[in-house]
N, C-alpha and C. Protein backbone atom coordinates (compact mmCIF):
# COMPACT_ATOMS: atom_id res chain seq x y z
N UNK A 1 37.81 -24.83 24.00
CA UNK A 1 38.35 -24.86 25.34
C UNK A 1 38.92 -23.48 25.64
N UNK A 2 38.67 -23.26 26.72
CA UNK A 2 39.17 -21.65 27.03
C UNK A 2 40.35 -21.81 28.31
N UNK A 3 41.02 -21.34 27.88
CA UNK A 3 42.60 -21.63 28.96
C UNK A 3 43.15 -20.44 28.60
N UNK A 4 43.26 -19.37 29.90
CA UNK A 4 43.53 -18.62 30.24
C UNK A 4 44.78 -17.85 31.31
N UNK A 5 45.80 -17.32 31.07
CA UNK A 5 46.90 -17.41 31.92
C UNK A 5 46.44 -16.23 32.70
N UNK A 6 46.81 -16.44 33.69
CA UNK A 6 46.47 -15.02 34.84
C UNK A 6 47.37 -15.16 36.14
N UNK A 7 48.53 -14.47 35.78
CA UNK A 7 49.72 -14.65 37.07
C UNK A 7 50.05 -16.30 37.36
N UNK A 8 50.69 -16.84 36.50
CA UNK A 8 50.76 -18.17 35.85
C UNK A 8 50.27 -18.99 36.54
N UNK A 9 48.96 -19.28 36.44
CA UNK A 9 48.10 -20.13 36.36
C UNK A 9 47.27 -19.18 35.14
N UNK A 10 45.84 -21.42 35.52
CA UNK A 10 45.26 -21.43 34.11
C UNK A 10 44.01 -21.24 34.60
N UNK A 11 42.49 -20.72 33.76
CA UNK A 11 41.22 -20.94 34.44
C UNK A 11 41.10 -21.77 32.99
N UNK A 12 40.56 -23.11 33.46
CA UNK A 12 39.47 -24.16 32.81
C UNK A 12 37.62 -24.22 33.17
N UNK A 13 37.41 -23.71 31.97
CA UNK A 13 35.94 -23.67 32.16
C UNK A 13 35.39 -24.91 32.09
N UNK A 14 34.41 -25.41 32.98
CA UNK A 14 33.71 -26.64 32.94
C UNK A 14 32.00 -26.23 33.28
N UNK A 15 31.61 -27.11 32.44
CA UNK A 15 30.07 -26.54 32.87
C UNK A 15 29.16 -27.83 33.14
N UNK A 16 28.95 -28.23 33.99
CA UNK A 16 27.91 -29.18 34.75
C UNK A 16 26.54 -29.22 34.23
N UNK A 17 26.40 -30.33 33.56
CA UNK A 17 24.48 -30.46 32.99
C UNK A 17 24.15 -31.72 33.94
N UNK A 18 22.56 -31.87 33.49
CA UNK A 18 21.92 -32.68 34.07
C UNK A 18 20.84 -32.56 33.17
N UNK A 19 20.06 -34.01 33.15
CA UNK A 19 18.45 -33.54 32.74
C UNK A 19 17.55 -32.96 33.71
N UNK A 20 16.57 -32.88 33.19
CA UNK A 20 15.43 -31.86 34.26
C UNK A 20 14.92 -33.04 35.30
N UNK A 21 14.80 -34.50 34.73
CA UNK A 21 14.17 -35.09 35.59
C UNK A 21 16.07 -35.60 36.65
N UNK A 22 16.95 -35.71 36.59
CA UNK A 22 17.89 -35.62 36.83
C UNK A 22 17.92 -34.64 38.58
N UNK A 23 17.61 -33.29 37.67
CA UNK A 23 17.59 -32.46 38.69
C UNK A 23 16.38 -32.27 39.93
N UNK A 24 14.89 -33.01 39.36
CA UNK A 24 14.01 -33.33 39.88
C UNK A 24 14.36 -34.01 41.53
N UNK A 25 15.02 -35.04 40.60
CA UNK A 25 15.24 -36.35 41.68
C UNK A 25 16.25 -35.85 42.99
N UNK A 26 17.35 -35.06 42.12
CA UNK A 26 18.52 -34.41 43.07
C UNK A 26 17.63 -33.83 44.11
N UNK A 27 17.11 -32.51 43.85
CA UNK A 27 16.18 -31.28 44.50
C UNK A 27 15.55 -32.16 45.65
N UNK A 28 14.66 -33.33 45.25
CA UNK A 28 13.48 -34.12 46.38
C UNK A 28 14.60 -34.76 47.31
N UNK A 29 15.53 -35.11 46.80
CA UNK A 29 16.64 -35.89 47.63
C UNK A 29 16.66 -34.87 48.77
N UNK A 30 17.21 -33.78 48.19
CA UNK A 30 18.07 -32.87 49.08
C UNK A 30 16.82 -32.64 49.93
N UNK A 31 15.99 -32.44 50.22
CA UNK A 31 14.68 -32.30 50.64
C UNK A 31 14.30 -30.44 50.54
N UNK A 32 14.47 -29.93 49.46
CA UNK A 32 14.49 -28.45 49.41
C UNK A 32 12.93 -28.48 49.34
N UNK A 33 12.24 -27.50 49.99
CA UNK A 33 10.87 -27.20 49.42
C UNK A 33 11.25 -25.93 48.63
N UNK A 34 11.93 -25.62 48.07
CA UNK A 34 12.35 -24.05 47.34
C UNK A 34 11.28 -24.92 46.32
N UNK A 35 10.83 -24.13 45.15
CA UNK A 35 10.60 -24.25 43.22
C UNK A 35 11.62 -25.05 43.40
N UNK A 36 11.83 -26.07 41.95
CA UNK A 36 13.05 -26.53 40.97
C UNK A 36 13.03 -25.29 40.12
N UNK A 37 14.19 -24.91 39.96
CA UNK A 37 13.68 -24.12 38.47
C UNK A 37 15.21 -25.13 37.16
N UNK A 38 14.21 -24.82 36.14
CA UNK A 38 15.01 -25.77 35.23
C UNK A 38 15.95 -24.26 34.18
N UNK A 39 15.82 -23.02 34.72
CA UNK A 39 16.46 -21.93 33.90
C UNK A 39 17.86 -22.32 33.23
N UNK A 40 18.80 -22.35 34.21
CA UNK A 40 19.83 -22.44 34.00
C UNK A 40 20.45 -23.96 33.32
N UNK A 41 19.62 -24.74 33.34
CA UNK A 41 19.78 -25.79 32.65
C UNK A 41 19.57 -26.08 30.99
N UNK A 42 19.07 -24.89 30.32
CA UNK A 42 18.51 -24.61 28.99
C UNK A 42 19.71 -23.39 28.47
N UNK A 43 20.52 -23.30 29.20
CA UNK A 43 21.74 -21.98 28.63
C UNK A 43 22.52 -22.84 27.92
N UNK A 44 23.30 -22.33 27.22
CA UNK A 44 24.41 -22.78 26.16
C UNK A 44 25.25 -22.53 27.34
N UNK A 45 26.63 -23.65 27.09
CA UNK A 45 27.81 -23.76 28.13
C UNK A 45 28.49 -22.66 27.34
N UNK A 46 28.78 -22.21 28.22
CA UNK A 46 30.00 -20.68 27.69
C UNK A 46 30.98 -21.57 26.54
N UNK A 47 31.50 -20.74 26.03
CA UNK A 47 32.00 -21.32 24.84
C UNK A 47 33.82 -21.82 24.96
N UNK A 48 33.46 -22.87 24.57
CA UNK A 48 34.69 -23.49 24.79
C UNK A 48 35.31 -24.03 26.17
N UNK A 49 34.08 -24.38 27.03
CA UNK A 49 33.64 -24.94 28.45
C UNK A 49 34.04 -26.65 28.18
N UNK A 50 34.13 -27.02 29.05
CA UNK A 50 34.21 -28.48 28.70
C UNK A 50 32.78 -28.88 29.70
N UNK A 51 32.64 -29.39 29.27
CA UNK A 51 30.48 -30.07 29.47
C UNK A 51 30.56 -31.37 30.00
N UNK A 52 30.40 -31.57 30.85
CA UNK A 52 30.16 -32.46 31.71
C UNK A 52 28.55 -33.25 32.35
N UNK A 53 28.35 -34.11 31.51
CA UNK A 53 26.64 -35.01 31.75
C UNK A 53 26.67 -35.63 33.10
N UNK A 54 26.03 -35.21 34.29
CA UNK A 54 26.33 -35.96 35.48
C UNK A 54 25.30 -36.39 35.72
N UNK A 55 23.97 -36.94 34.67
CA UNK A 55 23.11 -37.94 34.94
C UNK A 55 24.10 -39.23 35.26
N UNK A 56 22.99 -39.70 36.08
CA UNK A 56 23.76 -41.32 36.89
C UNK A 56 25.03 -41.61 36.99
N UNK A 57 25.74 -40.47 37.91
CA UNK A 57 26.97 -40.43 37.98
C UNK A 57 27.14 -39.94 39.48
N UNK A 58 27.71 -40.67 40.39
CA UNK A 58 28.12 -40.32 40.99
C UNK A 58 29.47 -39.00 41.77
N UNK A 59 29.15 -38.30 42.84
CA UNK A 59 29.99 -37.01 42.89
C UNK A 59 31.44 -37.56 42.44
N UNK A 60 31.84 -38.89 43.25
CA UNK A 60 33.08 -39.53 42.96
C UNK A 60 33.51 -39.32 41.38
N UNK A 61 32.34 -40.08 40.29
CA UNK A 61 32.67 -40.14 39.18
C UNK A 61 33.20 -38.92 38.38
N UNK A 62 32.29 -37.76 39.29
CA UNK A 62 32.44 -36.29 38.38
C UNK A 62 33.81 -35.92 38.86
N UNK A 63 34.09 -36.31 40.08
CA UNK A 63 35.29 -35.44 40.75
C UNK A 63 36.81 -35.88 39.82
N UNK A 64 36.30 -37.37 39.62
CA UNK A 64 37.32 -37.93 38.33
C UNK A 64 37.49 -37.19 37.21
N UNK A 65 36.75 -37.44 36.54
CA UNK A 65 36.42 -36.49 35.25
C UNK A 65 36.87 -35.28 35.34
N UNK A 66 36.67 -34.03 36.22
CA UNK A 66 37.12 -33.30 36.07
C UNK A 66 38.86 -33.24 36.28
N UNK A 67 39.02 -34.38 37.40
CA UNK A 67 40.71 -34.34 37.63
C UNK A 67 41.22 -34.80 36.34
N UNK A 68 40.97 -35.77 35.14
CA UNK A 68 41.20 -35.72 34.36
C UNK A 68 42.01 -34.52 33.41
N UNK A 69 40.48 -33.65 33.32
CA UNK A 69 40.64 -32.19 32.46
C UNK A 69 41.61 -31.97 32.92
N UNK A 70 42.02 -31.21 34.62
CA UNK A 70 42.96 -30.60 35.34
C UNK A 70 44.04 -30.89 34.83
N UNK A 71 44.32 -31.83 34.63
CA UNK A 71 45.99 -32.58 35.17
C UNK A 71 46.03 -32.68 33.21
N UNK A 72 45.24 -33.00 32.34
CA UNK A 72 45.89 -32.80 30.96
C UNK A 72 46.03 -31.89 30.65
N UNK A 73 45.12 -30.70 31.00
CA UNK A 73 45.59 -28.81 30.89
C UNK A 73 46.54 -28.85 31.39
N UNK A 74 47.15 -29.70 32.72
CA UNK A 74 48.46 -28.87 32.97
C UNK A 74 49.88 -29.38 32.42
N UNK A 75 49.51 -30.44 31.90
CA UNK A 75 50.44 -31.10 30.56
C UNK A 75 50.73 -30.22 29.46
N UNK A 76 49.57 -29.22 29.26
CA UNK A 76 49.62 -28.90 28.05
C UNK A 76 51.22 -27.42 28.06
């Protein structure tokens, strides 16, 4: 986990995955004719990121999850 002080506050790294067919489905939703590209989905989460799987999860569910992280970093 990387927690960082900078003029007291903290930066919490979080890094957002998905599978490719995941992101497939997102992309056709959104109705983009851009490419998918699956690049950035094959990187290692910066180190000490907290990783977050948002297959079949709703934005609601993620927005939880991350308020989670937030609010126990700021316990800490």
């Amino acid at each position: 986990m990387v927690i960082k002080q900078c003029h007291s506050r903290y930066v919490i790294g979080i890094t957002l995955t998905c599978s490719e067919e995941t992101l497939r489905e997102r992309h056709k939703k959104r109705g983009d004719a851009n490419e998918c590209s699956f690049f950035w989905l094959h990187l290692k989460p910066y180190e000490g990121d907290y990783v977050i799987n948002t297959d079949k999860k709703s934005v609601q569910q993620i927005v939880d999850e991350i308020k989670v992280i937030v609010d126990s970093e700021g316990n800490e």
